[in-house]
PDB file of N, CA and C in Angstrom:
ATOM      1  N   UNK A   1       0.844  -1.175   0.000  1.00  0.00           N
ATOM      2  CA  UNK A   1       0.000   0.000   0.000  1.00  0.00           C
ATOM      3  C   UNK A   1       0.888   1.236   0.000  1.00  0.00           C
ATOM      4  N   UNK A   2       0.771   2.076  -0.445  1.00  0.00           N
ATOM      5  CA  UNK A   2       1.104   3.467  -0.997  1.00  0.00           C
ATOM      6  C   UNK A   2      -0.026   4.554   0.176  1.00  0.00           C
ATOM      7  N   UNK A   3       0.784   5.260   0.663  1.00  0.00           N
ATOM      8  CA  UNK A   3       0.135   6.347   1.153  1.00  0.00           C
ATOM      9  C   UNK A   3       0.863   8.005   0.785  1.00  0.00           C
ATOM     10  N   UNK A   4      -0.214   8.722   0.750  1.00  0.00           N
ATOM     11  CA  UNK A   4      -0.138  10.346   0.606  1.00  0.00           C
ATOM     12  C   UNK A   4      -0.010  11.086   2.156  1.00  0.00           C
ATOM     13  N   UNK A   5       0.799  11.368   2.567  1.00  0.00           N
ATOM     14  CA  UNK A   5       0.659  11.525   3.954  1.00  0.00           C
ATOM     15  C   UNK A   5       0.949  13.724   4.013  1.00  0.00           C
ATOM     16  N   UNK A   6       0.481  14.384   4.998  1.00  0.00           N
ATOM     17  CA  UNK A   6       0.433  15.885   4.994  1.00  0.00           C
ATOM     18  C   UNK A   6       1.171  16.115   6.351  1.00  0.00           C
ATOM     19  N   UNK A   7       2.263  16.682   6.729  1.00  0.00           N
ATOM     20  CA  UNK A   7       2.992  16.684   7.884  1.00  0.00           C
ATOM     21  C   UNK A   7       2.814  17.920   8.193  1.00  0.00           C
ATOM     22  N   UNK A   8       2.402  18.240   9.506  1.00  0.00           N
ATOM     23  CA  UNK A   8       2.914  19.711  10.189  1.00  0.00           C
ATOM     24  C   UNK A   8       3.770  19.976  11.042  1.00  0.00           C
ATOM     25  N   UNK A   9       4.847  20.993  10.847  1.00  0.00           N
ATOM     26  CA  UNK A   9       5.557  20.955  11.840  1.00  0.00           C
ATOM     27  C   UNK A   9       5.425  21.902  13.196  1.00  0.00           C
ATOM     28  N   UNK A  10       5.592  21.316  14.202  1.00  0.00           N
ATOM     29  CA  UNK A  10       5.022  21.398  15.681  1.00  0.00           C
ATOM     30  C   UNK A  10       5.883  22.630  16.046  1.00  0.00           C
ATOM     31  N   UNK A  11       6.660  22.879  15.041  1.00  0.00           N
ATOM     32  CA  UNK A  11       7.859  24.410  15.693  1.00  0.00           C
ATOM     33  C   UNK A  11       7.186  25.528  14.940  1.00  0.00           C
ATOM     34  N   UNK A  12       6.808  25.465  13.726  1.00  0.00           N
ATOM     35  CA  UNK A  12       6.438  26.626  12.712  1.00  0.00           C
ATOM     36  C   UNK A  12       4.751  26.647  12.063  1.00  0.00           C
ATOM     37  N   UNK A  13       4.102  25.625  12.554  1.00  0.00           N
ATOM     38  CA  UNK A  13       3.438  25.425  11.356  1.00  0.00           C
ATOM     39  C   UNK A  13       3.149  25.193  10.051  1.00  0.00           C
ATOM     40  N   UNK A  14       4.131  25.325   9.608  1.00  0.00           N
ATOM     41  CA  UNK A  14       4.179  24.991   8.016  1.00  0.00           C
ATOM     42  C   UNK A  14       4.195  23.129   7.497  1.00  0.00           C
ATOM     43  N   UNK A  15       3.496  22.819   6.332  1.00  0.00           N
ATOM     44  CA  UNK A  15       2.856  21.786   6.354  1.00  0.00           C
ATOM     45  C   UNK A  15       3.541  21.512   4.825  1.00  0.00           C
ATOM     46  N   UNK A  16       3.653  19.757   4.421  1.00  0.00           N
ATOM     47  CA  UNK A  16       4.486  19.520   4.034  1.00  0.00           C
ATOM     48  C   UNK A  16       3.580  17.932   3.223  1.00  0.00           C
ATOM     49  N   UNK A  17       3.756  17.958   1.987  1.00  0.00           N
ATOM     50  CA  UNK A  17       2.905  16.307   1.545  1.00  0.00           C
ATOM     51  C   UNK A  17       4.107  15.796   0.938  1.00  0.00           C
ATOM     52  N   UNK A  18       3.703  14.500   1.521  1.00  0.00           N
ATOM     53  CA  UNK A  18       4.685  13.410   1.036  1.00  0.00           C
ATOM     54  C   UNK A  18       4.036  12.258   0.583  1.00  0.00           C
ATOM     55  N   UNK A  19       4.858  10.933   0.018  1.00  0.00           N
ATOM     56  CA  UNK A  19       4.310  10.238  -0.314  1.00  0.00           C
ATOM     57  C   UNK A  19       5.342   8.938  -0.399  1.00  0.00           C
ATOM     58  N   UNK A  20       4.852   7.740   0.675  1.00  0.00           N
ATOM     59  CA  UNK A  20       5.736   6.824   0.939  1.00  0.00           C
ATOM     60  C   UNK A  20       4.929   5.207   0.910  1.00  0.00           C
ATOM     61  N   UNK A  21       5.777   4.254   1.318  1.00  0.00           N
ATOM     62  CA  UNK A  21       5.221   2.882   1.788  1.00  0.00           C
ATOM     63  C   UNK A  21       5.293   2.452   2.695  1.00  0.00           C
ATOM     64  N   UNK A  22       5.641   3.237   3.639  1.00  0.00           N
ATOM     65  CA  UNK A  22       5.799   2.996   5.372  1.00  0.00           C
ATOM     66  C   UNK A  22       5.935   4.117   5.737  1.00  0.00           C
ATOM     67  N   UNK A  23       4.660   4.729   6.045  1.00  0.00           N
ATOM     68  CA  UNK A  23       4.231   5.745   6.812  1.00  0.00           C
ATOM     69  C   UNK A  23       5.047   6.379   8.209  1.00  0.00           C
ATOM     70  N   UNK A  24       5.184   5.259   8.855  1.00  0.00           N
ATOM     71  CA  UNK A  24       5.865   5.557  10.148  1.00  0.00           C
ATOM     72  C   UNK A  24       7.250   5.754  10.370  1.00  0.00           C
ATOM     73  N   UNK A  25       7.823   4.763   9.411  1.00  0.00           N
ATOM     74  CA  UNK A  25       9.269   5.035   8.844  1.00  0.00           C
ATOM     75  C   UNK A  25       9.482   6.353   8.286  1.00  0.00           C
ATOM     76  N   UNK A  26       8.865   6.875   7.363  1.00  0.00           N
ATOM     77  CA  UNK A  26       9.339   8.207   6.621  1.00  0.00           C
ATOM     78  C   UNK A  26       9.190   9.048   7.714  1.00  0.00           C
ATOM     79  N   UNK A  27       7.854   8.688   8.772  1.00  0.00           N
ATOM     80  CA  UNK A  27       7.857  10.276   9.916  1.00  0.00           C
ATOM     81  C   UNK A  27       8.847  10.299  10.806  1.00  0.00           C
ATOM     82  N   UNK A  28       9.543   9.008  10.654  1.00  0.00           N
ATOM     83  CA  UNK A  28      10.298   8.949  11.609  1.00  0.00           C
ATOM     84  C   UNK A  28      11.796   9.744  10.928  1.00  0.00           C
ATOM     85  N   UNK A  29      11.705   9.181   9.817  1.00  0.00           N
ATOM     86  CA  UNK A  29      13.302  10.258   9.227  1.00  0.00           C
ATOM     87  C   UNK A  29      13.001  11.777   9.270  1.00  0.00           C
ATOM     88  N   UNK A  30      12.015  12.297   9.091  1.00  0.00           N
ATOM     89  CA  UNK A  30      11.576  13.141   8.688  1.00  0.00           C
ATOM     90  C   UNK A  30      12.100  13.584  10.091  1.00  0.00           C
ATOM     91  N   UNK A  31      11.292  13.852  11.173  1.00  0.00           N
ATOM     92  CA  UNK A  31      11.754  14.218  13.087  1.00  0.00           C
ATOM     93  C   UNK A  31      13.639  13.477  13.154  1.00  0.00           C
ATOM     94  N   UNK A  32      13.903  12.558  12.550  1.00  0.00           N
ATOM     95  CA  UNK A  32      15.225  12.280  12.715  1.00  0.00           C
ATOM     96  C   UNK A  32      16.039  13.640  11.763  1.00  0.00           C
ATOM     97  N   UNK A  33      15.916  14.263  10.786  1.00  0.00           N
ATOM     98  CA  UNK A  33      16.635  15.392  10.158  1.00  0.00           C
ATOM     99  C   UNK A  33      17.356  14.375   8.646  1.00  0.00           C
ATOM    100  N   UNK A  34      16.645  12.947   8.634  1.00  0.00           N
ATOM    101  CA  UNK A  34      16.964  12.550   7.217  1.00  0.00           C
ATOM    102  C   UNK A  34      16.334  13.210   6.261  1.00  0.00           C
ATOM    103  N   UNK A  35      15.212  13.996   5.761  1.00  0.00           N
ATOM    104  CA  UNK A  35      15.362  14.635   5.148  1.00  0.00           C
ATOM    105  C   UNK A  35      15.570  15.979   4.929  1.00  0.00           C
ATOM    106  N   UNK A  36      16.273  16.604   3.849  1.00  0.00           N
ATOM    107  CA  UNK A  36      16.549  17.633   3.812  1.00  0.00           C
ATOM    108  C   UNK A  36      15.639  18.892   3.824  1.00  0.00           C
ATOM    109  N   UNK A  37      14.623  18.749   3.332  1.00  0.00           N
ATOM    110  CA  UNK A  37      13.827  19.901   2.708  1.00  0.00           C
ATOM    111  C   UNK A  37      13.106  20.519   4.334  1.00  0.00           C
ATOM    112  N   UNK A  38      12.803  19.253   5.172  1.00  0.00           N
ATOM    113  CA  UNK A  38      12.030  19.195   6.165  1.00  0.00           C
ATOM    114  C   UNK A  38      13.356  19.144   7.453  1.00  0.00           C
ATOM    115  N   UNK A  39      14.182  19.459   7.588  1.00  0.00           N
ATOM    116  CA  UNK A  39      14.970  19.306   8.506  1.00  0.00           C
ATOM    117  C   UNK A  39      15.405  20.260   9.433  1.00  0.00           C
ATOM    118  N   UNK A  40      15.213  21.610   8.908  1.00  0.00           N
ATOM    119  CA  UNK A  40      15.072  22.614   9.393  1.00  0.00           C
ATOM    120  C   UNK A  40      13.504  23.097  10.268  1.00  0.00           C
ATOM    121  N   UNK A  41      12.514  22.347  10.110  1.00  0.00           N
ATOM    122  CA  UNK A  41      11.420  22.797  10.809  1.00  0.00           C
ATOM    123  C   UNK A  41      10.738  21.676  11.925  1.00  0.00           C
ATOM    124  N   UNK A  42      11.685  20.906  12.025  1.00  0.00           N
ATOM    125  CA  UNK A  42      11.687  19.523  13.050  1.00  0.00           C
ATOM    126  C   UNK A  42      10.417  20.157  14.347  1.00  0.00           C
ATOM    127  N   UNK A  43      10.148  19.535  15.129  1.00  0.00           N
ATOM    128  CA  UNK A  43       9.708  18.268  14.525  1.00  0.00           C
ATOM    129  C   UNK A  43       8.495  17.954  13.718  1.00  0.00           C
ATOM    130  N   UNK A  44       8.177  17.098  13.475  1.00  0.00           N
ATOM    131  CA  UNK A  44       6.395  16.843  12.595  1.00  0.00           C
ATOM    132  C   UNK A  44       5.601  16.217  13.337  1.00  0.00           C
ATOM    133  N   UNK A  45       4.419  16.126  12.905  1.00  0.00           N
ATOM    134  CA  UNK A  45       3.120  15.474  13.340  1.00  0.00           C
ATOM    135  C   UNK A  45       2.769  15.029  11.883  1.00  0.00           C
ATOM    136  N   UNK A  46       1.647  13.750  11.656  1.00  0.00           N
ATOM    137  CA  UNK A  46       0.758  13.730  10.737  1.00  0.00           C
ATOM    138  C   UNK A  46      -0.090  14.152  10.804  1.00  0.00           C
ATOM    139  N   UNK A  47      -1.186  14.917   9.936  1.00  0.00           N
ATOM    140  CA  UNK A  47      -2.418  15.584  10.218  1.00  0.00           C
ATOM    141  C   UNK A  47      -3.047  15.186   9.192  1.00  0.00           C
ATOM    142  N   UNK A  48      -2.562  14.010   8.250  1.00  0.00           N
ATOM    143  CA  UNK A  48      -3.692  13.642   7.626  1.00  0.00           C
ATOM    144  C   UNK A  48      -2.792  12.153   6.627  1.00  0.00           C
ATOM    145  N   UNK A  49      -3.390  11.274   6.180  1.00  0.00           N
ATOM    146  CA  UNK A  49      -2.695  10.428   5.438  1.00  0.00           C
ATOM    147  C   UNK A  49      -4.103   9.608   4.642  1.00  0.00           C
ATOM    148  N   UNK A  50      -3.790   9.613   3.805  1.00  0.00           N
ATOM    149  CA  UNK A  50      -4.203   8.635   2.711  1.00  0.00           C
ATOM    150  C   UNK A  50      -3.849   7.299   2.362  1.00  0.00           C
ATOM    151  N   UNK A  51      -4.468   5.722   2.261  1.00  0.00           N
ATOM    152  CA  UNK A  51      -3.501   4.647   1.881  1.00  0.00           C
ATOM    153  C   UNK A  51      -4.346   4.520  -0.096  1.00  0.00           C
ATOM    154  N   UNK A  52      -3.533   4.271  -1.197  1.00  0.00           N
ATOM    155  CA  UNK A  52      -3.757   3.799  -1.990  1.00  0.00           C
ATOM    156  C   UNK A  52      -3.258   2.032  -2.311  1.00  0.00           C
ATOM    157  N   UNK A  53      -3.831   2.012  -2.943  1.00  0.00           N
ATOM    158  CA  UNK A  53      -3.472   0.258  -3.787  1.00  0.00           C
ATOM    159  C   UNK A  53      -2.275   0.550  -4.282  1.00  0.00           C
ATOM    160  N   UNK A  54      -2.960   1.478  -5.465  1.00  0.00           N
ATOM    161  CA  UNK A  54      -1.225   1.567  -6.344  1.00  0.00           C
ATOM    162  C   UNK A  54      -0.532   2.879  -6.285  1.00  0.00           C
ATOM    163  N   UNK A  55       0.479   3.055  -6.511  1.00  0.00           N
ATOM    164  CA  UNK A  55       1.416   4.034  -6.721  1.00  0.00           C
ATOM    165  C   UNK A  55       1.166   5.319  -7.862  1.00  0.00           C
ATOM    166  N   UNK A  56       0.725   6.669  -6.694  1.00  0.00           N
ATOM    167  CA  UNK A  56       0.276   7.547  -7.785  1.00  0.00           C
ATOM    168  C   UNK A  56       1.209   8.229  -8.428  1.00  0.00           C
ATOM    169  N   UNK A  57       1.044   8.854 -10.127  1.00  0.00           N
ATOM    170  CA  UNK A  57       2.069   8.971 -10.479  1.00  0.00           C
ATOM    171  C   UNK A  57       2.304  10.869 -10.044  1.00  0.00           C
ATOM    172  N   UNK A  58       1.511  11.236  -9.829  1.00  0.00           N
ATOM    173  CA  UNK A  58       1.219  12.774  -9.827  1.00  0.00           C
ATOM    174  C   UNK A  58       0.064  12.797  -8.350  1.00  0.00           C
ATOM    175  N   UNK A  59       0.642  14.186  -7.406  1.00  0.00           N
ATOM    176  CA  UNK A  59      -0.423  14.134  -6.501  1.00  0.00           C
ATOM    177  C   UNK A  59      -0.558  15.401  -6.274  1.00  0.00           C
ATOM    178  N   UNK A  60      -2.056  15.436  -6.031  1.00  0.00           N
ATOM    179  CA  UNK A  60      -2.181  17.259  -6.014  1.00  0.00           C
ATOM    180  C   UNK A  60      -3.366  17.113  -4.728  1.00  0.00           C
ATOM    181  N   UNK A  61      -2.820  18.378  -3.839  1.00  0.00           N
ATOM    182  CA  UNK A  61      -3.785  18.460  -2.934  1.00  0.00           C
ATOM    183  C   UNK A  61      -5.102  18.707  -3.186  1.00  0.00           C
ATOM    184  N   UNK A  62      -5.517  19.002  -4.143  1.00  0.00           N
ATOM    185  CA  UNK A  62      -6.878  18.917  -4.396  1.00  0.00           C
ATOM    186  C   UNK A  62      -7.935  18.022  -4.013  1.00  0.00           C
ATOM    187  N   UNK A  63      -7.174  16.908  -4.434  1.00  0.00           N
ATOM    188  CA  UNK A  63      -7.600  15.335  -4.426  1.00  0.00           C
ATOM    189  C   UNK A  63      -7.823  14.879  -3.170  1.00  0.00           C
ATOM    190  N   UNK A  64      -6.659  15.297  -2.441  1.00  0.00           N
ATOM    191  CA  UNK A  64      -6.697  15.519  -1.297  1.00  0.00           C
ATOM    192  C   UNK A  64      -8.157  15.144  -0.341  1.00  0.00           C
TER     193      UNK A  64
END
């Protein structure tokens, strides 16, 4: 399963979509400072996640 997951971070507010196959794993790099984009606004919360079947190729919050 494929999920769309929306992160906020608990220091700034600013909110962040991703899209992984182990949900808990990515939030966990994400609060660890593995990724870059998000590493500066540590830590996160999920505030929303999606599971799909298959792997989307394009995701727009709309859909959301």
């Amino acid at each position: 399963m494929y999920f769309v997951y929306i992160l906020e971070s608990l220091s700034c507010g600013r909110n962040y979509v991703g899209f992984t196959q182990d949900l808990n794993s990515r939030l966990e790099q994400h609060n660890r400072g593995n990724v870059t984009s998000t590493k500066p606004f540590r830590p996160w919360k999920i505030i929303y996640s999606e599971g799909k079947k298959r792997r989307l190729k394009h995701v727009s919050v709309k859909n959301i």
